[in-house]
PDB file of N, CA and C in Angstrom:
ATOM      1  N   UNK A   1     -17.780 -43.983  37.530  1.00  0.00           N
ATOM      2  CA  UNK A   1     -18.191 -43.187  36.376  1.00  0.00           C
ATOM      3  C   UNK A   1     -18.170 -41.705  36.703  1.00  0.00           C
ATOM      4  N   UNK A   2     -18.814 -41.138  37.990  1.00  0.00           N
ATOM      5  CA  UNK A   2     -18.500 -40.043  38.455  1.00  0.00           C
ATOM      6  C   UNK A   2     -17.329 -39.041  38.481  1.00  0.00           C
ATOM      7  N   UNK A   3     -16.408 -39.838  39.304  1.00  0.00           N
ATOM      8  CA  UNK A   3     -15.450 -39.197  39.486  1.00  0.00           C
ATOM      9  C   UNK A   3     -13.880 -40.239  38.823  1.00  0.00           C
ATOM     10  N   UNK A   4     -14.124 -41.083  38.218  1.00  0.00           N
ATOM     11  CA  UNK A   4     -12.806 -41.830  37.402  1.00  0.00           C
ATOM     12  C   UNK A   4     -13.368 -41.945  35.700  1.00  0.00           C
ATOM     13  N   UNK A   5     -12.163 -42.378  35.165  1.00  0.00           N
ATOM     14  CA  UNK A   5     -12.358 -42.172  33.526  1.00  0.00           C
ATOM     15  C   UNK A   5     -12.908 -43.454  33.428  1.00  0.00           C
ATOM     16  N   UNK A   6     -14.192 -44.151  34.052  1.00  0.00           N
ATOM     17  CA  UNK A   6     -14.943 -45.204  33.565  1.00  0.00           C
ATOM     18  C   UNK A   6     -16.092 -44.416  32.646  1.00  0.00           C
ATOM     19  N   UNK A   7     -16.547 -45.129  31.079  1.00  0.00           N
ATOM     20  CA  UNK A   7     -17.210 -44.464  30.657  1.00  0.00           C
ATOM     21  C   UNK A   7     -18.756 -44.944  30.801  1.00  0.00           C
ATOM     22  N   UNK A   8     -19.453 -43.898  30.058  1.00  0.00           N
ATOM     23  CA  UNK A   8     -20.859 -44.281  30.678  1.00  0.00           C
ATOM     24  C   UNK A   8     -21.486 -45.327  29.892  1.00  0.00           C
ATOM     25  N   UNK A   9     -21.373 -45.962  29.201  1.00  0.00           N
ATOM     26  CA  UNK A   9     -22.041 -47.337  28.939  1.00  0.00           C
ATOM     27  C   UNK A   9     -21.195 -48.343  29.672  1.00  0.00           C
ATOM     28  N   UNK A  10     -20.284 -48.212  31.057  1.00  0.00           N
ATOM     29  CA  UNK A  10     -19.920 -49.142  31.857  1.00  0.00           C
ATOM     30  C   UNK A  10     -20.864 -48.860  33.195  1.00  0.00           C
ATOM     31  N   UNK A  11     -21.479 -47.636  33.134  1.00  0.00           N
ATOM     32  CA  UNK A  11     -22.545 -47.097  33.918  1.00  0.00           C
ATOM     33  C   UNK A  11     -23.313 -47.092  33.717  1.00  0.00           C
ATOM     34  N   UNK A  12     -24.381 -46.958  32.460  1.00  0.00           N
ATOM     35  CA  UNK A  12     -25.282 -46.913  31.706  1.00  0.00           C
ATOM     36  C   UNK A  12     -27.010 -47.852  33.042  1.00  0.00           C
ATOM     37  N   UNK A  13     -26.127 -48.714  33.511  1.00  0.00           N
ATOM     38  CA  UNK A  13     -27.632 -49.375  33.666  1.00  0.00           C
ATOM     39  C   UNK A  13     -27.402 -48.827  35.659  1.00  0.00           C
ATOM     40  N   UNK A  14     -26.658 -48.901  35.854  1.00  0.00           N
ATOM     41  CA  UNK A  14     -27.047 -47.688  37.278  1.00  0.00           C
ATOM     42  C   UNK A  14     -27.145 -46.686  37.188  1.00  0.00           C
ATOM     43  N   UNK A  15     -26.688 -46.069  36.493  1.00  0.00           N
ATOM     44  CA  UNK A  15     -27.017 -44.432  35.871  1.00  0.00           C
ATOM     45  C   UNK A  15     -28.899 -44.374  36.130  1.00  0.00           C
ATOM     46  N   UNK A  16     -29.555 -45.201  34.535  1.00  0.00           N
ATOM     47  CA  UNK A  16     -30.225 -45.303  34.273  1.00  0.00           C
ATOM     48  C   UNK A  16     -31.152 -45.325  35.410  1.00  0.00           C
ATOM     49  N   UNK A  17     -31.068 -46.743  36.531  1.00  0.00           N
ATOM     50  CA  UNK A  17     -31.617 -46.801  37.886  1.00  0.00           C
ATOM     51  C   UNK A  17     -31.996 -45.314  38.701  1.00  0.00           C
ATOM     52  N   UNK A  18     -30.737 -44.717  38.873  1.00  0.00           N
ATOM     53  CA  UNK A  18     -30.458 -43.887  39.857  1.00  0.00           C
ATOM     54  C   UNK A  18     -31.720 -42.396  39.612  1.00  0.00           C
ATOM     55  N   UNK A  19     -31.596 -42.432  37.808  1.00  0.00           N
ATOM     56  CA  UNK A  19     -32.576 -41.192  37.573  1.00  0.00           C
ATOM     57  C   UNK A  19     -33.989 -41.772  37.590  1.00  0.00           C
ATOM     58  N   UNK A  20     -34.093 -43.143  37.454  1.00  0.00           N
ATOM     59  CA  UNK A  20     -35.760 -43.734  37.903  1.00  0.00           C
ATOM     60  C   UNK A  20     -36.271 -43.262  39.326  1.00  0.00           C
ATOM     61  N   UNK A  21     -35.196 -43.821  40.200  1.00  0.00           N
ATOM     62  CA  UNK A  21     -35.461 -43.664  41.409  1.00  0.00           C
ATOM     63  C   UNK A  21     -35.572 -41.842  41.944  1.00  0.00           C
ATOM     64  N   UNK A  22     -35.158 -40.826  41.225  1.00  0.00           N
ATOM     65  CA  UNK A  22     -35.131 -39.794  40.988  1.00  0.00           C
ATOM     66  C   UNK A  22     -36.770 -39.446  40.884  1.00  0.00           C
ATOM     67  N   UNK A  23     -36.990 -40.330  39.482  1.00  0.00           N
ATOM     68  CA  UNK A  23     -38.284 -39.678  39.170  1.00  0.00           C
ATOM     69  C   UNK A  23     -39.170 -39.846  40.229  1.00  0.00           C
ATOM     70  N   UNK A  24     -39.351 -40.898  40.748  1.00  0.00           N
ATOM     71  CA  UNK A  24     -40.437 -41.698  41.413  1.00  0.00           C
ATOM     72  C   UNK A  24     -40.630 -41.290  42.918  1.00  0.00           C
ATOM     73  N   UNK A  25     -39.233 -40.604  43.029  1.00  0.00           N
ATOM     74  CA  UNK A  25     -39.295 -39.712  44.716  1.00  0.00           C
ATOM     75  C   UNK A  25     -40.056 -38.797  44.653  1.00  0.00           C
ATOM     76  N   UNK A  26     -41.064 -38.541  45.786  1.00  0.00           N
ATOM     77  CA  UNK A  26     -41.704 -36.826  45.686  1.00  0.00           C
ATOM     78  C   UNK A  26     -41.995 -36.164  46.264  1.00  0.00           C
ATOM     79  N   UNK A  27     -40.991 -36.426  47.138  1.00  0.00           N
ATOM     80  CA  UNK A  27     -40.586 -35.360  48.214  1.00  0.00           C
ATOM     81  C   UNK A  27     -40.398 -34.031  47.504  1.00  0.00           C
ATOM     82  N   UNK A  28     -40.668 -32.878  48.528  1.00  0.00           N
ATOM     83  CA  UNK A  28     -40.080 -31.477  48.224  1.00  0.00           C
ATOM     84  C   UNK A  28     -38.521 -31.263  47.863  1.00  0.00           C
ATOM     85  N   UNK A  29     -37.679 -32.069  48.795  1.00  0.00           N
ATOM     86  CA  UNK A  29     -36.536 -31.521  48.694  1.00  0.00           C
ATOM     87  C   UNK A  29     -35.579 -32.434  47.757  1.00  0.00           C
ATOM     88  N   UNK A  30     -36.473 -32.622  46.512  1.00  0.00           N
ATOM     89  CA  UNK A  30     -35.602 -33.617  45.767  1.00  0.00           C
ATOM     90  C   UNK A  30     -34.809 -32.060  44.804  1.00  0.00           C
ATOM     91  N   UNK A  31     -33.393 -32.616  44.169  1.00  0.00           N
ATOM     92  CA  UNK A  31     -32.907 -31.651  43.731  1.00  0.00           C
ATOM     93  C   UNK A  31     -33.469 -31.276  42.127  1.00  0.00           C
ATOM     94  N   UNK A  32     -33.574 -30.539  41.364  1.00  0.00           N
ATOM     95  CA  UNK A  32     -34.220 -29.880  40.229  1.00  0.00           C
ATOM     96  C   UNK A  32     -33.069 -29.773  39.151  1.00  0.00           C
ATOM     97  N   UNK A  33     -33.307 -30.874  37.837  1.00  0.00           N
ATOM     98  CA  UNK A  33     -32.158 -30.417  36.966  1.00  0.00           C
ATOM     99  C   UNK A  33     -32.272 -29.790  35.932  1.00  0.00           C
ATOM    100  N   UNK A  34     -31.428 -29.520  35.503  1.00  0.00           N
ATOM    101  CA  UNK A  34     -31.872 -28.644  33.719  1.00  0.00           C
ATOM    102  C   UNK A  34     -32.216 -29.122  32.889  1.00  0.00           C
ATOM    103  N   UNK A  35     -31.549 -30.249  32.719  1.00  0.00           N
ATOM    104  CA  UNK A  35     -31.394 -30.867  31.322  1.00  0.00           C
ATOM    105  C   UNK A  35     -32.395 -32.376  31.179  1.00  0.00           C
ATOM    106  N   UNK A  36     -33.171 -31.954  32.370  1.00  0.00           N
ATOM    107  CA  UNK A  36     -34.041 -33.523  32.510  1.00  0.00           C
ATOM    108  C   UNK A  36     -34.666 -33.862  30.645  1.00  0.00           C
ATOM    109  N   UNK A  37     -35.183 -33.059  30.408  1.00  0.00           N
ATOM    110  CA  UNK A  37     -35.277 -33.699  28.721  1.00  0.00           C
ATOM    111  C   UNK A  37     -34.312 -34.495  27.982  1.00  0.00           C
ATOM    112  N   UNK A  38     -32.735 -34.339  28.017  1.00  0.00           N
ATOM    113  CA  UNK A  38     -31.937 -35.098  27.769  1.00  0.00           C
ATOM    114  C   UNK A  38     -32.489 -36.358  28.826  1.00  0.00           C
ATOM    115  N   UNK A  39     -32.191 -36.348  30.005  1.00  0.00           N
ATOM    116  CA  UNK A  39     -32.137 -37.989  30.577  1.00  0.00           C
ATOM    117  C   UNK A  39     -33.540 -38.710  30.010  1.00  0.00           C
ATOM    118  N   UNK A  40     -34.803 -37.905  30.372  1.00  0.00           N
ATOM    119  CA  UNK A  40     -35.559 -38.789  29.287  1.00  0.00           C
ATOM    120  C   UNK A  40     -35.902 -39.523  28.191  1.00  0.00           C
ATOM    121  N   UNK A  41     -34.712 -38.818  27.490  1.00  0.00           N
ATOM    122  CA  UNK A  41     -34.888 -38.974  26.294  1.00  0.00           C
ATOM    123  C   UNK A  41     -33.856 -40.402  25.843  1.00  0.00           C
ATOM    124  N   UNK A  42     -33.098 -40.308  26.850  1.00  0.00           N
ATOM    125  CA  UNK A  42     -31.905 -41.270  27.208  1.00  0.00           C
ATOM    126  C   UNK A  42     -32.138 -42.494  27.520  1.00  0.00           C
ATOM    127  N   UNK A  43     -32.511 -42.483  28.883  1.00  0.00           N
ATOM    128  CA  UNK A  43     -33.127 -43.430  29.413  1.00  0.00           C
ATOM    129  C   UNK A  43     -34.046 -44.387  29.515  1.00  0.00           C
ATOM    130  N   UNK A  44     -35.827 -43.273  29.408  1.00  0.00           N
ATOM    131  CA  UNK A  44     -36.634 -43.559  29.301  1.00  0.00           C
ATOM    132  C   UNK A  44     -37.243 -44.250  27.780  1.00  0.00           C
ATOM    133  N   UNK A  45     -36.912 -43.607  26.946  1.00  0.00           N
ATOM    134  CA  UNK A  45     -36.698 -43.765  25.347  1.00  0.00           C
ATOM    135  C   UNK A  45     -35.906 -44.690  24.536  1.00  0.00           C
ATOM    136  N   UNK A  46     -34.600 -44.793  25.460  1.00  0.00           N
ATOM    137  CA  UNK A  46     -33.696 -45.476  25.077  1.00  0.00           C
ATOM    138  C   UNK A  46     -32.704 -44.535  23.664  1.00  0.00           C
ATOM    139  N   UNK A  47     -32.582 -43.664  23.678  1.00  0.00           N
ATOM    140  CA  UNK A  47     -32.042 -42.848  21.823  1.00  0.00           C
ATOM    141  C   UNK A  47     -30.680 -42.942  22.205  1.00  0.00           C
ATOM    142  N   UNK A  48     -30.413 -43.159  20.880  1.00  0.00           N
ATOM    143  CA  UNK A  48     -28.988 -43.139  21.006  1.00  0.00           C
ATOM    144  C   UNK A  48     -28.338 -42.023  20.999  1.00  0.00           C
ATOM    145  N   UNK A  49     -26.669 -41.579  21.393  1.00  0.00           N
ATOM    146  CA  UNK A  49     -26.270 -40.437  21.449  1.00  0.00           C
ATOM    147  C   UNK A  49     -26.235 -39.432  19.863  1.00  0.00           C
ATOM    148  N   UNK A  50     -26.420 -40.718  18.796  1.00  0.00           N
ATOM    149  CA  UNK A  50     -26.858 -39.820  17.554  1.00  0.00           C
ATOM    150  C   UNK A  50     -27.848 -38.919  17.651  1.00  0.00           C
ATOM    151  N   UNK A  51     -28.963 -39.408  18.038  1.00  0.00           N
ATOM    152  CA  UNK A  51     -29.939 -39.149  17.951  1.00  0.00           C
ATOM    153  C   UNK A  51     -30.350 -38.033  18.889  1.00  0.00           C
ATOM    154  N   UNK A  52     -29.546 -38.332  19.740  1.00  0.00           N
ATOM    155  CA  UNK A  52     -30.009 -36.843  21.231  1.00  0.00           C
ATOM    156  C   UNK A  52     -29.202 -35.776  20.312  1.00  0.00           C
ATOM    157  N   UNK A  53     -28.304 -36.215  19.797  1.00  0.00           N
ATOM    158  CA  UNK A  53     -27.022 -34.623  19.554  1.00  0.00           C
ATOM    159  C   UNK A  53     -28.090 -34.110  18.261  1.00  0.00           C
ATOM    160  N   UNK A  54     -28.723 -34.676  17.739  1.00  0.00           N
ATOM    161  CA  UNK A  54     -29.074 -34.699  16.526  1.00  0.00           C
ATOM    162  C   UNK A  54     -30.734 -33.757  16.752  1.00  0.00           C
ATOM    163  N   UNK A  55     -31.326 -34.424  17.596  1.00  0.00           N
ATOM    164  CA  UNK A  55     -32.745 -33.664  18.134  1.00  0.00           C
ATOM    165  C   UNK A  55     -31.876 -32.244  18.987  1.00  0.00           C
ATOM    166  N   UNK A  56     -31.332 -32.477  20.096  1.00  0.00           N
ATOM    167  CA  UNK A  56     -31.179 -31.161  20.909  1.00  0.00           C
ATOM    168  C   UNK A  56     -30.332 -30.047  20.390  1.00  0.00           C
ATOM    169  N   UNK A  57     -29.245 -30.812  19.332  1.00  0.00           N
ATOM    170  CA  UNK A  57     -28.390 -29.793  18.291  1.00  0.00           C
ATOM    171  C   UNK A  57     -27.080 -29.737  19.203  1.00  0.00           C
ATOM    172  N   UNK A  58     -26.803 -30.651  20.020  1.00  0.00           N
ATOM    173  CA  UNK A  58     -25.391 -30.878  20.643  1.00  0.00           C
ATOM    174  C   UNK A  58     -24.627 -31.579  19.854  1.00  0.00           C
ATOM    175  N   UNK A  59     -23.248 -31.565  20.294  1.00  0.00           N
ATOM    176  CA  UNK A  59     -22.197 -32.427  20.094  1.00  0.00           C
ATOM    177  C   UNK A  59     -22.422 -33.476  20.894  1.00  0.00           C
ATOM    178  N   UNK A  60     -22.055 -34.353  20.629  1.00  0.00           N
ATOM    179  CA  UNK A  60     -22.264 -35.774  21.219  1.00  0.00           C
ATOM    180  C   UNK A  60     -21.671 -35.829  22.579  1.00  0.00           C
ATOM    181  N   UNK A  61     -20.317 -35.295  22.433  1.00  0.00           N
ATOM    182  CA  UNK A  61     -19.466 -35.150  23.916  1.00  0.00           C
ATOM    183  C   UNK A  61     -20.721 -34.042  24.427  1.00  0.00           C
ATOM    184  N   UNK A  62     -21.242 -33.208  24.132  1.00  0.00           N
ATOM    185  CA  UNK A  62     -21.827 -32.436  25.313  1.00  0.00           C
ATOM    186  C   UNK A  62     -22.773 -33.528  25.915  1.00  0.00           C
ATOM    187  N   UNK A  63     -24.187 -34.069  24.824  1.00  0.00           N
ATOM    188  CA  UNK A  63     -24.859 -34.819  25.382  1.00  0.00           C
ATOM    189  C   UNK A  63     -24.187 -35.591  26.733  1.00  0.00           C
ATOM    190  N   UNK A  64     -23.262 -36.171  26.761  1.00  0.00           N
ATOM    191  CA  UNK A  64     -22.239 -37.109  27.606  1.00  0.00           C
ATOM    192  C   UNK A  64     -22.511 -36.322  28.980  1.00  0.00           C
ATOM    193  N   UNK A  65     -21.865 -35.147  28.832  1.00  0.00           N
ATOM    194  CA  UNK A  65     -21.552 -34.042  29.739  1.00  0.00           C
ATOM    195  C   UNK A  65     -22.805 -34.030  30.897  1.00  0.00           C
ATOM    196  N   UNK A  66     -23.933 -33.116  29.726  1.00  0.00           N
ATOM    197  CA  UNK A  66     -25.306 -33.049  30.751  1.00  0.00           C
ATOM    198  C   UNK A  66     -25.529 -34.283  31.468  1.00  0.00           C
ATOM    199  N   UNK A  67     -25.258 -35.650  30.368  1.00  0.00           N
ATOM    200  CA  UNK A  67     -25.907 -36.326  31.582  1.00  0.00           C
ATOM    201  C   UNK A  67     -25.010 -36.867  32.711  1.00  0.00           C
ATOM    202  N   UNK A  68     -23.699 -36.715  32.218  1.00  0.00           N
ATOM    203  CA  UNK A  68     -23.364 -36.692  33.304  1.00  0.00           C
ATOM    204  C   UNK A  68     -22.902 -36.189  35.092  1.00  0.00           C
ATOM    205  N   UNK A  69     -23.275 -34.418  34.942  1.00  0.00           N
ATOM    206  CA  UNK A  69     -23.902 -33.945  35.499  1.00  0.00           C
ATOM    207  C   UNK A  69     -24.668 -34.021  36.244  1.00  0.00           C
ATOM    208  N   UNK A  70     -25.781 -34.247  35.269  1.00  0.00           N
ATOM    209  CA  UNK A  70     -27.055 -34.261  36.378  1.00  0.00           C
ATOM    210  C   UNK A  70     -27.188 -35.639  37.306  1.00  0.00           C
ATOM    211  N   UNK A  71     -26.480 -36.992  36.499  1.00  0.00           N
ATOM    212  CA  UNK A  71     -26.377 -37.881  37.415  1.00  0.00           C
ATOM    213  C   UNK A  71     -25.704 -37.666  38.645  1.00  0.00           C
ATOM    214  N   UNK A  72     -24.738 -36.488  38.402  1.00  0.00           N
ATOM    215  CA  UNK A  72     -23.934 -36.681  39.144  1.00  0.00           C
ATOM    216  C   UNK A  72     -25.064 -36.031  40.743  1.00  0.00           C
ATOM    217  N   UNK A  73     -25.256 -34.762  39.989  1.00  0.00           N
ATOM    218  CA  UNK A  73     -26.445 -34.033  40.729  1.00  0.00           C
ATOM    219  C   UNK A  73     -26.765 -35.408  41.632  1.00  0.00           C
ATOM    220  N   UNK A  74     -27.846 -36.039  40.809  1.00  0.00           N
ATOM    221  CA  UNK A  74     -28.650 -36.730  41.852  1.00  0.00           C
ATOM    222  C   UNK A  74     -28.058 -37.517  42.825  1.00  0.00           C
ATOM    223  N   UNK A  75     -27.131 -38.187  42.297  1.00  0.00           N
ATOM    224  CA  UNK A  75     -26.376 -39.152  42.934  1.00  0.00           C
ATOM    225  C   UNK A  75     -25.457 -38.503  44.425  1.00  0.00           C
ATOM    226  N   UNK A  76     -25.101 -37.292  44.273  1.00  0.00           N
ATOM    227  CA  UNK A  76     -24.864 -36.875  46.060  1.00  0.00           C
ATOM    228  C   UNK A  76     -26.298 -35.970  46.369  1.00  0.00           C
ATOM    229  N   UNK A  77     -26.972 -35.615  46.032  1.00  0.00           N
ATOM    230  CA  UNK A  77     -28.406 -35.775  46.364  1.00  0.00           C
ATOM    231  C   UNK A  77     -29.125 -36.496  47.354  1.00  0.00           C
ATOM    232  N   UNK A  78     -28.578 -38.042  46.844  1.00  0.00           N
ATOM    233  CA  UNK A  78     -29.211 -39.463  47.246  1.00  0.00           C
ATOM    234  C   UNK A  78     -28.092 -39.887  48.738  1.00  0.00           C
ATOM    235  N   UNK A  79     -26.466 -39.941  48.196  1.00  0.00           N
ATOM    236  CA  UNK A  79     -25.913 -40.251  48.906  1.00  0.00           C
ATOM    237  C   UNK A  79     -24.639 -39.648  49.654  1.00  0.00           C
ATOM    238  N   UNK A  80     -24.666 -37.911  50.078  1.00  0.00           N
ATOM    239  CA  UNK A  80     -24.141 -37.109  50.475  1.00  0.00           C
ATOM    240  C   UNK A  80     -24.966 -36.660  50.933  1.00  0.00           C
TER     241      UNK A  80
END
């Protein structure tokens, strides 16, 4: 999902994992994202991408974007 054209509801439920395990770390040197209100709202909430583009005032492809980003963030964070 990262780095090939797999899309993110073929990722959706490790995605999802990866920013739990995010939250729940609390260490100092965990990394800090921007857009954590999107993944909450995502994840934790469950909203659909209507609904995020629709509350935050994005295009749907952006929503996509941030989160994919910041997963990406965490994810060499975790394993880089």
């Amino acid at each position: 999902y990262l780095e090939s054209p797999m899309t993110y509801e073929a990722a959706a439920d490790v995605a999802k994992l990866i920013y739990i395990y995010y939250l729940l770390y609390t260490d100092k040197d965990k990394p800090q994202i921007e857009d954590e209100e999107i993944l909450v709202a995502k994840f934790l909430l469950s909203w659909s991408f209507n609904k995020l583009s629709d509350y935050f005032g994005l295009k749907k492809f952006e929503a996509r974007r941030k989160i994919k980003k910041s997963i990406k963030i965490i994810y060499n964070w975790l394993f880089k």
